[in-house]
Protein backbone atom coordinates (compact mmCIF):
# COMPACT_ATOMS: atom_id res chain seq x y z
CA UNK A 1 69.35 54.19 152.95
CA UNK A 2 66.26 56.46 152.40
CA UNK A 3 65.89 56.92 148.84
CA UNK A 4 64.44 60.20 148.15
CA UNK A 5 62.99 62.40 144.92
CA UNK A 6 62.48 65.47 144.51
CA UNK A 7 59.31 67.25 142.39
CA UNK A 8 59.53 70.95 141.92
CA UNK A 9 59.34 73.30 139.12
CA UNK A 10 61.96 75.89 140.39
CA UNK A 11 65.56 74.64 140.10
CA UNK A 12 66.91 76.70 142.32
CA UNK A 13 65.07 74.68 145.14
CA UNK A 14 65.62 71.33 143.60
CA UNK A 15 69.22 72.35 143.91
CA UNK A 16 69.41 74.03 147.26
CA UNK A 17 67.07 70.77 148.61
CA UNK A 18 69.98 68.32 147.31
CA UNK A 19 72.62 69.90 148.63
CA UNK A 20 71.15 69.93 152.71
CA UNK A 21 69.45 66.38 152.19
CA UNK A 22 72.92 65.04 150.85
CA UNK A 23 74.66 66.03 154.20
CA UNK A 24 72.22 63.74 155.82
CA UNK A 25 74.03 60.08 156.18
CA UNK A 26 71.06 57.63 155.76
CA UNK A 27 69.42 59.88 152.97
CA UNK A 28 70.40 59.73 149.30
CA UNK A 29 68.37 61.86 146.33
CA UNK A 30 67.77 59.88 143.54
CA UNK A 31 66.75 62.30 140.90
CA UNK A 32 65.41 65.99 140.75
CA UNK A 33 62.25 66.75 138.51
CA UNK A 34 60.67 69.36 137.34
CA UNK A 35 56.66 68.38 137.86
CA UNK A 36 54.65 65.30 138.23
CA UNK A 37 54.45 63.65 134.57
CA UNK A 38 58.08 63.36 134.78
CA UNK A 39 57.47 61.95 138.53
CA UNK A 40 55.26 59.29 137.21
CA UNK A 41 57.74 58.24 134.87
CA UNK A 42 60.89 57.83 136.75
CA UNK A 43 58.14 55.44 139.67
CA UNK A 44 57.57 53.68 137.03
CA UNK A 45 60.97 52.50 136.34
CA UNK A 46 62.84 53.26 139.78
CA UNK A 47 63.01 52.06 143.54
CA UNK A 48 61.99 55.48 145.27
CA UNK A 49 60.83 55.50 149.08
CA UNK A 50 60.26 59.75 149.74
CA UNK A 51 58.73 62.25 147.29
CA UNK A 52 59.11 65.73 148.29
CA UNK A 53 56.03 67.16 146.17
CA UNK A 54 55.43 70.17 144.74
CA UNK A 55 51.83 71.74 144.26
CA UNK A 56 51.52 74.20 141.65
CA UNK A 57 53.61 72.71 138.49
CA UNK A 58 53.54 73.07 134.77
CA UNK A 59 51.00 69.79 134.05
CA UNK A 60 48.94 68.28 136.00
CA UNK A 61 50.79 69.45 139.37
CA UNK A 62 51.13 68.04 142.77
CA UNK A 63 47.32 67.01 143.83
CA UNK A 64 46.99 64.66 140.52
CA UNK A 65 50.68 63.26 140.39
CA UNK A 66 49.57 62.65 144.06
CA UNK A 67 47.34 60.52 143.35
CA UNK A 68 48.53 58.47 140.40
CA UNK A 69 52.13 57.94 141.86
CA UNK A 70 50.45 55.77 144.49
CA UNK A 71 48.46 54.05 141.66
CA UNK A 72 51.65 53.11 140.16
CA UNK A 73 53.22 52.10 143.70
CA UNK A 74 51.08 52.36 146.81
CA UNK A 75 54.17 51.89 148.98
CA UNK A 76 56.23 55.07 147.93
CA UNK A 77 55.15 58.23 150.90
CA UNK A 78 54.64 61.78 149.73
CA UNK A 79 55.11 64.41 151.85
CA UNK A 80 54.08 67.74 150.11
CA UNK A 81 56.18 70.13 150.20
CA UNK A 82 54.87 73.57 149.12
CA UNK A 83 54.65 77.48 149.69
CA UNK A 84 50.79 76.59 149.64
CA UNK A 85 49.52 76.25 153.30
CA UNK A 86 46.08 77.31 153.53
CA UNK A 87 43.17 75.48 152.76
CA UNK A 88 42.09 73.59 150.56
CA UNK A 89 45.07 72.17 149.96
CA UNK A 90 46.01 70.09 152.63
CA UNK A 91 43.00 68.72 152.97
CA UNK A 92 42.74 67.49 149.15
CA UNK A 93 46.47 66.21 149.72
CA UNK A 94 46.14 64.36 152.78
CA UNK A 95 43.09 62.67 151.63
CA UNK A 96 44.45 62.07 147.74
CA UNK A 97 47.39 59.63 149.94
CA UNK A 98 49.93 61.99 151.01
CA UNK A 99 51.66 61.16 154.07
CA UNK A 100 53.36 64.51 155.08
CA UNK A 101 52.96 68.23 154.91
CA UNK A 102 55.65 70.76 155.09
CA UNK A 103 55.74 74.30 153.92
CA UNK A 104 58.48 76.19 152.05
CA UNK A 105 59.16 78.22 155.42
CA UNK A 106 59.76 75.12 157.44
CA UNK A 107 63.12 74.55 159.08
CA UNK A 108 65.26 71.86 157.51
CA UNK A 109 65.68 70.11 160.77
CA UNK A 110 61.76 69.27 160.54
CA UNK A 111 62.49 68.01 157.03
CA UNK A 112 64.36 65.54 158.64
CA UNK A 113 62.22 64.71 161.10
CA UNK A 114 59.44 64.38 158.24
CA UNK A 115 61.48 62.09 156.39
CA UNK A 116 62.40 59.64 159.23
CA UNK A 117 58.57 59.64 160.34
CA UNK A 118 56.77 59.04 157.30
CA UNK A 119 59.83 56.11 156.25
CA UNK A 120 58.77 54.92 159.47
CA UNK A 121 55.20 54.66 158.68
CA UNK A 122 53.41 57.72 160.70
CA UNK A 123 52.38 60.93 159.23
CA UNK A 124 54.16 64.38 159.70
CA UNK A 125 52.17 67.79 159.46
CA UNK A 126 54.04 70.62 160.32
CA UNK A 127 52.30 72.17 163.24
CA UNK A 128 50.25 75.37 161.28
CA UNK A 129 49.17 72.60 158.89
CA UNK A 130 47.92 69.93 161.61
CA UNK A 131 45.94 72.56 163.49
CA UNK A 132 44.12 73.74 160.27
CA UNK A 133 42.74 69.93 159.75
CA UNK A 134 42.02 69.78 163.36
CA UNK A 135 39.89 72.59 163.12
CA UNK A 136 38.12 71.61 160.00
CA UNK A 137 36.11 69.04 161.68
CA UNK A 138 35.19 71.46 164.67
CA UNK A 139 34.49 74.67 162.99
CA UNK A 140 30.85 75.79 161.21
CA UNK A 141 31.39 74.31 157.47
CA UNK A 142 29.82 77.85 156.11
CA UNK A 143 32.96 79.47 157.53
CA UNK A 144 35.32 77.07 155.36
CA UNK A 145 36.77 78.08 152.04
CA UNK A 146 34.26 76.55 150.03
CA UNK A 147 37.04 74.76 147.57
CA UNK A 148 37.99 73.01 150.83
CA UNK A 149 33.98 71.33 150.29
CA UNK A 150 34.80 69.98 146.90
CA UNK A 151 35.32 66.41 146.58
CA UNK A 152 39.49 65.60 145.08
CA UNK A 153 38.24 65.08 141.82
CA UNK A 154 36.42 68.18 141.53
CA UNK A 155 39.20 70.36 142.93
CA UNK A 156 42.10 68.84 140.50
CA UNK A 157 39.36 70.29 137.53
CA UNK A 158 39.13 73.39 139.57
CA UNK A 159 43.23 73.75 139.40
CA UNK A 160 43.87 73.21 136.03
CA UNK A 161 40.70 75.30 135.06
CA UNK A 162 42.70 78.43 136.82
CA UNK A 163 46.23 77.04 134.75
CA UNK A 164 44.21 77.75 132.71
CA UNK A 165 43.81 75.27 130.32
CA UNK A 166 40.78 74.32 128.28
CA UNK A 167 38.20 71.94 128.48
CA UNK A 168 40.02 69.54 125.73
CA UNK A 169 43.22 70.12 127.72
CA UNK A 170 42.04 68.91 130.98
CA UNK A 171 40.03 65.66 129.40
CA UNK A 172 43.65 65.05 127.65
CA UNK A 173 45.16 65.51 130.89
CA UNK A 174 42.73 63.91 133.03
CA UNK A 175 41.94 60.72 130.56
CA UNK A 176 38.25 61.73 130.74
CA UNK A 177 36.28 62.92 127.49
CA UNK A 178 35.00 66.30 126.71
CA UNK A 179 32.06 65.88 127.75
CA UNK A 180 32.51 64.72 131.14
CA UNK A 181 35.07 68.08 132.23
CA UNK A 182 32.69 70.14 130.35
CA UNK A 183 29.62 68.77 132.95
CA UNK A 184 32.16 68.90 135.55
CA UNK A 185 32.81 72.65 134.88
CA UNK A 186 29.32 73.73 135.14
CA UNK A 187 28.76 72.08 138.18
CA UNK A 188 31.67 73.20 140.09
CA UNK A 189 31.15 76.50 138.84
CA UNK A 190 27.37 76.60 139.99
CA UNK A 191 28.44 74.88 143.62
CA UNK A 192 31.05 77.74 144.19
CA UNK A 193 28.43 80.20 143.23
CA UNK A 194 30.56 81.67 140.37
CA UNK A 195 29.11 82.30 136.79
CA UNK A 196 32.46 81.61 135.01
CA UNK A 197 36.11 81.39 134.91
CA UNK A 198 36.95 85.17 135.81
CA UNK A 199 34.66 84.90 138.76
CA UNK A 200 36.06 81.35 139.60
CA UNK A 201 40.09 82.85 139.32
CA UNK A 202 38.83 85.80 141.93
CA UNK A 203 37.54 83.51 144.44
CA UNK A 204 40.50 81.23 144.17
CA UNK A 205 42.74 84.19 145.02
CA UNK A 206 40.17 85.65 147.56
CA UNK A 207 40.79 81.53 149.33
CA UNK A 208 44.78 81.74 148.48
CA UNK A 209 44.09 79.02 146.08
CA UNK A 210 46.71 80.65 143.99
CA UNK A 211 49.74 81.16 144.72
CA UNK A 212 52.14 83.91 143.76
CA UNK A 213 54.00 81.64 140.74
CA UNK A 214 53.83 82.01 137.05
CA UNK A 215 52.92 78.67 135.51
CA UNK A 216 53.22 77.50 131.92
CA UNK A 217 51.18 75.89 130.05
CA UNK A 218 52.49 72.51 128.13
């Protein structure tokens, strides 16, 4: 048996997720949650082998719970599962640990399929999203979305600077001081050639960094 979790903000897909994975006789959802502090709880207290993950969450959202679920256990696979599908974030998820990448508009038979692969130890990129990292590492950098350029660390600032939260929020959420996010804000806002955080919110939307969801802050 597969054990499986999902990590979304919007109940209604939580919901709609459990009731097709449940029809599926070797698979068997564990628990729904509602963004990735929560996530990091229940792996730290229960036997999970698939996370369906979320991206853009209330908290620190999908690229940081990425990355410190398989802190907590580096044998649980993440396949990302999002309505984001353009650079930069599969790159940033793929090399924070996930093992899959499926978007919102996939078919649920490829769920499947992603679920059986990755348990098995591959990866799984739906097709759009495999032929965008192919092409990263034969296309002229200069005609990449520059947040793709950023190293992870620098790009899970840039996301919760757009939230947006503040400086003292992010070295809260980040377990960094002050100091360090506020360094790391004036760099990455002088490497993406932006003077400050209304500049920085136009060329995220300009590189469909943001999505089309509300998100709350916490």
């Amino acid at each position: 048996m597969i054990k499986i979790l999902l990590v979304d903000d919007h109940k209604i897909v939580r919901t709609g997720l459990r009731k097709l994975l449940a029809e599926v006789k070797d698979f068997e959802v564990v628990a729904e949650l509602s963004n990735g502090e929560q996530a990091l709880e229940f792996v730290g207290k229960n036997s999970v082998d698939i996370i369906f993950m979320d991206i853009v969450m209330p908290g620190i959202g999908g690229l940081e719970a990425t990355r410190r679920l398989l802190q907590i256990n580096p044998e649980v696979k993440i396949i990302i599962l999002s309505a984001c599908g353009q650079d930069p974030y599969p790159y940033h998820l793929i090399h924070a640990g996930a093992k899959g990448y499926l978007t919102k508009e996939c078919q649920f038979d490829e769920m499947v399929k992603a679920v059986h692969k990755v348990s098995a130890g591959e990866t799984y990129f739906e097709s759009k999203i495999a032929e965008q990292l192919a092409l990263k590492s034969v296309v002229d950098p200069d005609n990449l979305s520059p947040f793709a350029l950023l190293s992870s660390r620098e790009m899970r600032v840039v996301l919760m600077l757009l939230k947006p939260y503040s400086v003292t929020k992010i070295a809260e959420k980040l377990h960094l001081s002050t100091k360090t996010i506020s360094t790391y804000r004036y760099r990455l806002l002088t490497k993406l050639g932006v003077k400050n955080n209304v500049e920085l919110m136009r060329l995220a939307i300009q590189y469909n960094v943001l999505d089309n969801s509300t998100d709350s802050q916490d």
